[in-house]
C-alpha atoms as a PDB file:
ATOM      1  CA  UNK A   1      23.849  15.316   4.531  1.00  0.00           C
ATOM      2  CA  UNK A   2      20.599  13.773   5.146  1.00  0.00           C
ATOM      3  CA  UNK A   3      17.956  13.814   1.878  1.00  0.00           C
ATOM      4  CA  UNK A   4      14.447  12.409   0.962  1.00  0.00           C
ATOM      5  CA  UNK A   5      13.787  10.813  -2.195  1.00  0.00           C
ATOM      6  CA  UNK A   6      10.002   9.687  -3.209  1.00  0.00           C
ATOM      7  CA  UNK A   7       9.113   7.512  -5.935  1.00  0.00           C
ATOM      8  CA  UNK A   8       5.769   6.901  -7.506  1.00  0.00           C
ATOM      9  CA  UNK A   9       4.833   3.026  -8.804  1.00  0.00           C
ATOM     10  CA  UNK A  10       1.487   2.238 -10.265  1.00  0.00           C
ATOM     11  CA  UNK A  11      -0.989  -0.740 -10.303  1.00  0.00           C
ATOM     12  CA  UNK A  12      -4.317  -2.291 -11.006  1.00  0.00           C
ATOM     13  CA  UNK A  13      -6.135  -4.320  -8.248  1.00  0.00           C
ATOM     14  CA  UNK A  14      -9.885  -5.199  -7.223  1.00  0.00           C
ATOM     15  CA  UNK A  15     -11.410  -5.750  -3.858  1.00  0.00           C
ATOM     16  CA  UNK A  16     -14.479  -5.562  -1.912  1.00  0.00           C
ATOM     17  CA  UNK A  17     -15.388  -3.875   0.940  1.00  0.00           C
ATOM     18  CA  UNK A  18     -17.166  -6.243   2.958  1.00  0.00           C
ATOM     19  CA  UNK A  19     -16.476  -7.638   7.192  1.00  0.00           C
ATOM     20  CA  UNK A  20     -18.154 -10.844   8.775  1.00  0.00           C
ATOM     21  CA  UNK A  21     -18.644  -8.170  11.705  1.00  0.00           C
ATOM     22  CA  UNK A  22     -22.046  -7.474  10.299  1.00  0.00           C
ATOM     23  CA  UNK A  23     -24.981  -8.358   8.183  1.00  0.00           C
ATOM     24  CA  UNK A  24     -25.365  -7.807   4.641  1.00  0.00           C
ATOM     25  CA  UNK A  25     -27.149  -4.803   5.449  1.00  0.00           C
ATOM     26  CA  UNK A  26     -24.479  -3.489   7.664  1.00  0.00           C
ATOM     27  CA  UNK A  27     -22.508  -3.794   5.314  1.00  0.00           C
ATOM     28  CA  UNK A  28     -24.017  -1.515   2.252  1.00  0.00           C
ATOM     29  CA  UNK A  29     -24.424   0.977   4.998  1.00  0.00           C
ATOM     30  CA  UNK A  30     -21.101   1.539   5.780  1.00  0.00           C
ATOM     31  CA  UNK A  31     -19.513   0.647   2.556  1.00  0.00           C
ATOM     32  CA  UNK A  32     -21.952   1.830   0.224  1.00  0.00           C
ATOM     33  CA  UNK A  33     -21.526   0.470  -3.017  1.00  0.00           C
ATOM     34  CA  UNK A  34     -17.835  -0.392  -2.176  1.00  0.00           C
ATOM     35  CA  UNK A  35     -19.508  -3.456  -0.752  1.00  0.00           C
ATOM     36  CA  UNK A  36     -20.357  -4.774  -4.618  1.00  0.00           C
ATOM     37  CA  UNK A  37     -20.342  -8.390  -4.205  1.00  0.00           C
ATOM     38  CA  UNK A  38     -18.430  -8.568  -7.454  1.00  0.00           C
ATOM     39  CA  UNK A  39     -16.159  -6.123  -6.284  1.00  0.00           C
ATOM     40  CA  UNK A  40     -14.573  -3.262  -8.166  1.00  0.00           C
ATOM     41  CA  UNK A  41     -11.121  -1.841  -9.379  1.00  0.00           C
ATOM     42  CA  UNK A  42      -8.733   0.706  -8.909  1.00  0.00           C
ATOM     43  CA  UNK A  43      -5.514   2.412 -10.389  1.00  0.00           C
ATOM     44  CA  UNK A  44      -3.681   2.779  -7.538  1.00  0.00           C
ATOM     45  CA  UNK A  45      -0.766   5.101  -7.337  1.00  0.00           C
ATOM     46  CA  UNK A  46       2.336   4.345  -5.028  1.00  0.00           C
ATOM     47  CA  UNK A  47       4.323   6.878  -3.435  1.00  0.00           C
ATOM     48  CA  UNK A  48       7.078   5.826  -1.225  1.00  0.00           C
ATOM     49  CA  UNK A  49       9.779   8.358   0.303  1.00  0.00           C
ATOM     50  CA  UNK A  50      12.868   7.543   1.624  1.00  0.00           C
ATOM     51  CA  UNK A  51      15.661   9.396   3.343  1.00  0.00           C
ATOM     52  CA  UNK A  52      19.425   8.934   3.730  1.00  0.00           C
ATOM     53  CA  UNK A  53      22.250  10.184   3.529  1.00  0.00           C
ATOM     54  CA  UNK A  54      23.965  11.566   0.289  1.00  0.00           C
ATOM     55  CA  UNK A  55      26.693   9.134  -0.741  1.00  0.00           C
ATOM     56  CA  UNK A  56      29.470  11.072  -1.778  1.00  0.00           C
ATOM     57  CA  UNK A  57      30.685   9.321  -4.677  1.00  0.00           C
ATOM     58  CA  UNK A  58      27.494   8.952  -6.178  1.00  0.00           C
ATOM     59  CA  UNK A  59      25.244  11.799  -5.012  1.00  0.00           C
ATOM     60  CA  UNK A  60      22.771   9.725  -4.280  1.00  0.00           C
ATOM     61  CA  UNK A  61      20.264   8.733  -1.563  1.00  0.00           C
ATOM     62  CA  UNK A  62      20.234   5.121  -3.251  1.00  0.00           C
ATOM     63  CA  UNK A  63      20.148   4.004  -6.613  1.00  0.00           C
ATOM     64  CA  UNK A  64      16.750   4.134  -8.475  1.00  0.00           C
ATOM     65  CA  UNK A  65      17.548   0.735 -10.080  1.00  0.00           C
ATOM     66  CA  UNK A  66      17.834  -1.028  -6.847  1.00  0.00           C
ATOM     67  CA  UNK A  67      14.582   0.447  -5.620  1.00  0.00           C
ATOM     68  CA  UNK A  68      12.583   0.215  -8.844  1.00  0.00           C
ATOM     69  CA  UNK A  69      13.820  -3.493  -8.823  1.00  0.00           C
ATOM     70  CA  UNK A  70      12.712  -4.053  -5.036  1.00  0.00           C
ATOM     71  CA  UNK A  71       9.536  -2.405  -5.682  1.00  0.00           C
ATOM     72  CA  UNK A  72       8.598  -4.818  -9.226  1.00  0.00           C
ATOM     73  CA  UNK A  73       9.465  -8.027  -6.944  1.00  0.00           C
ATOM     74  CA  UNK A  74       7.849  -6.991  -3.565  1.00  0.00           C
ATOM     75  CA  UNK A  75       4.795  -4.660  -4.717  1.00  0.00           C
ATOM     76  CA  UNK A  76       3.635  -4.837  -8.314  1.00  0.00           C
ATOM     77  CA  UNK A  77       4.031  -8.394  -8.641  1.00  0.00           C
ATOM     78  CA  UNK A  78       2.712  -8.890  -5.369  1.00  0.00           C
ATOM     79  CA  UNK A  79      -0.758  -6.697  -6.266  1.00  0.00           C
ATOM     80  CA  UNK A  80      -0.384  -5.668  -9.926  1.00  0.00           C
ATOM     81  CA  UNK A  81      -4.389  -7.492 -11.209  1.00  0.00           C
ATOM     82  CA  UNK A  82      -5.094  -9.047  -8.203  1.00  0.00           C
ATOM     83  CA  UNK A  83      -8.247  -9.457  -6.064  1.00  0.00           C
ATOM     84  CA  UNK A  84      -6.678  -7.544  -3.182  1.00  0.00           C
ATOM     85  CA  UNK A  85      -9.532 -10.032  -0.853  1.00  0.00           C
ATOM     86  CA  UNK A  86      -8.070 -13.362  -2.355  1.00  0.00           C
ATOM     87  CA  UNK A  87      -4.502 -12.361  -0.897  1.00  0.00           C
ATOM     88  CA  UNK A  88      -3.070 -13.490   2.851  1.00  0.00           C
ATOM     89  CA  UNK A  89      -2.539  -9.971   4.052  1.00  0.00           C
ATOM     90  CA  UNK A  90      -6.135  -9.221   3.799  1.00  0.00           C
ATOM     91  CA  UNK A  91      -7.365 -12.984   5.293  1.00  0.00           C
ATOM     92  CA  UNK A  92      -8.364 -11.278   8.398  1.00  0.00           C
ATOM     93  CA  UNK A  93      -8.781  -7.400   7.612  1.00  0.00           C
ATOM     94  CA  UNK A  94     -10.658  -5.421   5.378  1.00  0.00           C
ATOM     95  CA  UNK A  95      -9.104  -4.625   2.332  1.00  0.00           C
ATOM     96  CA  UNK A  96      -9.699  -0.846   2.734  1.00  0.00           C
ATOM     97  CA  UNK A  97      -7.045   1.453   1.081  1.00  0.00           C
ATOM     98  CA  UNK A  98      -6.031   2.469   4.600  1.00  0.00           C
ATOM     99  CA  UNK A  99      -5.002  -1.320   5.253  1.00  0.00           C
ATOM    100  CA  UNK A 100      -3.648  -1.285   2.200  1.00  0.00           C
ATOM    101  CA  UNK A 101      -0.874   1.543   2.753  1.00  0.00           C
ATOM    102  CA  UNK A 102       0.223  -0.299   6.187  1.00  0.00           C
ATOM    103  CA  UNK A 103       0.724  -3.505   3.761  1.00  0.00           C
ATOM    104  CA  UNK A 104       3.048  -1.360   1.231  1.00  0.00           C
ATOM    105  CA  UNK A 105       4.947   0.432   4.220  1.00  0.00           C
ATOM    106  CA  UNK A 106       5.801  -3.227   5.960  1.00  0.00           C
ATOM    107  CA  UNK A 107       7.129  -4.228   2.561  1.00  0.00           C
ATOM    108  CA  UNK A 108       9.593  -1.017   1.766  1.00  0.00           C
ATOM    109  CA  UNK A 109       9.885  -0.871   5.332  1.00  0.00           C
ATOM    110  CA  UNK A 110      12.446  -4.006   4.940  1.00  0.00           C
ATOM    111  CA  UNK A 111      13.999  -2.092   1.899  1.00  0.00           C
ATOM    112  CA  UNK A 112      18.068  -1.685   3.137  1.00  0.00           C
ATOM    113  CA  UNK A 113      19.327   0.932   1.332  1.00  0.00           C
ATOM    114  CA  UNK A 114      17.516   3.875   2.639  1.00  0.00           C
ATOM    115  CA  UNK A 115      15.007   4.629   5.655  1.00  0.00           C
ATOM    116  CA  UNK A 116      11.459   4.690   5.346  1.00  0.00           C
ATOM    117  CA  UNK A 117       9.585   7.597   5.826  1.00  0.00           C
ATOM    118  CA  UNK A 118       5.974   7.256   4.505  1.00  0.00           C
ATOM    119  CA  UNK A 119       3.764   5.808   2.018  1.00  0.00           C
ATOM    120  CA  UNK A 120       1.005   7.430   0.063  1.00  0.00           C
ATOM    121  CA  UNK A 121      -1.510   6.068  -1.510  1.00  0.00           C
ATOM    122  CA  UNK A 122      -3.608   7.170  -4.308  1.00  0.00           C
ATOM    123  CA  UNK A 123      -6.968   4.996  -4.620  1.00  0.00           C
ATOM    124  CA  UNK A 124      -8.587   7.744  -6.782  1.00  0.00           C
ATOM    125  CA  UNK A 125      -8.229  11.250  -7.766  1.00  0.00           C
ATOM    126  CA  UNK A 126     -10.288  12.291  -4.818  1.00  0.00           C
ATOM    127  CA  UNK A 127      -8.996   9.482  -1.976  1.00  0.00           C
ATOM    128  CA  UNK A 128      -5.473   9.314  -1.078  1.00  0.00           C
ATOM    129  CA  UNK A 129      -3.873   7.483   2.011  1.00  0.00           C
ATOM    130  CA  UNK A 130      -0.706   7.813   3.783  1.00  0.00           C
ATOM    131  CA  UNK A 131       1.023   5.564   7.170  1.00  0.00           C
ATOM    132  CA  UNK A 132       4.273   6.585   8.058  1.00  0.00           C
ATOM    133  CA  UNK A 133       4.535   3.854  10.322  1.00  0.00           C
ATOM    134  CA  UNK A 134       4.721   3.674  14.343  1.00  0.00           C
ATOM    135  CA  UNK A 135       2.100   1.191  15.771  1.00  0.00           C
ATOM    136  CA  UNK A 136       0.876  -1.449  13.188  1.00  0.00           C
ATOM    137  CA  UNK A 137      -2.798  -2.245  14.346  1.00  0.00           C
ATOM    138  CA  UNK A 138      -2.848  -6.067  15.086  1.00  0.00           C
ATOM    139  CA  UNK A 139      -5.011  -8.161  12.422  1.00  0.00           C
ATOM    140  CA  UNK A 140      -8.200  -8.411  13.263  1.00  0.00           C
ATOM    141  CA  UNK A 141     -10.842 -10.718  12.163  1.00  0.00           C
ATOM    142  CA  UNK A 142     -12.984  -9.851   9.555  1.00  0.00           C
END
């Protein structure tokens, strides 16, 4: 019996929207004020759902402690007050929210215990983001 779980993890990072692909100029056009040269923060909310089957003997897609304990080592410390620009992932993209969510699915998506099926990612009450994987755009330069 196949079932989805989703969890929800939360953490505070900066960045700046900002590419070498155009001017100064360019770039408060398209990121508005995004494009802060002192960048600016968000809370971001996590939501990561898994599927799998229900173990019989526990009744469980996969235990919550092993998750919450792969998700403290491989996300939140990863991210948790960081400058999301200083940070290897985002050497050669923008650090958009969109880029962002691809980053959190490659990390769960070497989680063992259960399948990946999305991620979600809240960057405000009014933006949210989800990849549920399939073709990972190649890194481009910024």
């Amino acid at each position: 019996m196949k079932a989805y779980l989703s969890r929800r993890y939360h953490f505070s990072a900066s960045h700046r929207l900002h590419t070498n692909r155009y001017d100064e100029a360019g770039n408060r056009e398209v990121y508005g004020k995004c494009n802060n040269p002192h960048g600016h923060g968000h809370n971001y909310t996590v939501e990561v759902t898994l599927s799998g089957q229900v173990d019989p003997v526990t009744g469980m897609v996969c235990n919550l402690a092993d998750l919450d304990t792969f998700a403290k080592t491989h996300l939140i410390e990863r991210f948790d007050h960081m400058n999301l620009n200083t940070l290897p992932e985002f050497a050669n993209q923008v650090s958009t929210t969109e880029n962002l969510s691809i980053e959190v699915h490659r990390i769960f998506a070497s989680f063992a215990l259960a399948r990946l099926e999305r991620i979600h990612v809240e960057e405000t009450s009014n933006n949210s983001f989800d990849y549920a994987g399939g073709e990972i755009p190649a890194t481009g330069t910024l």
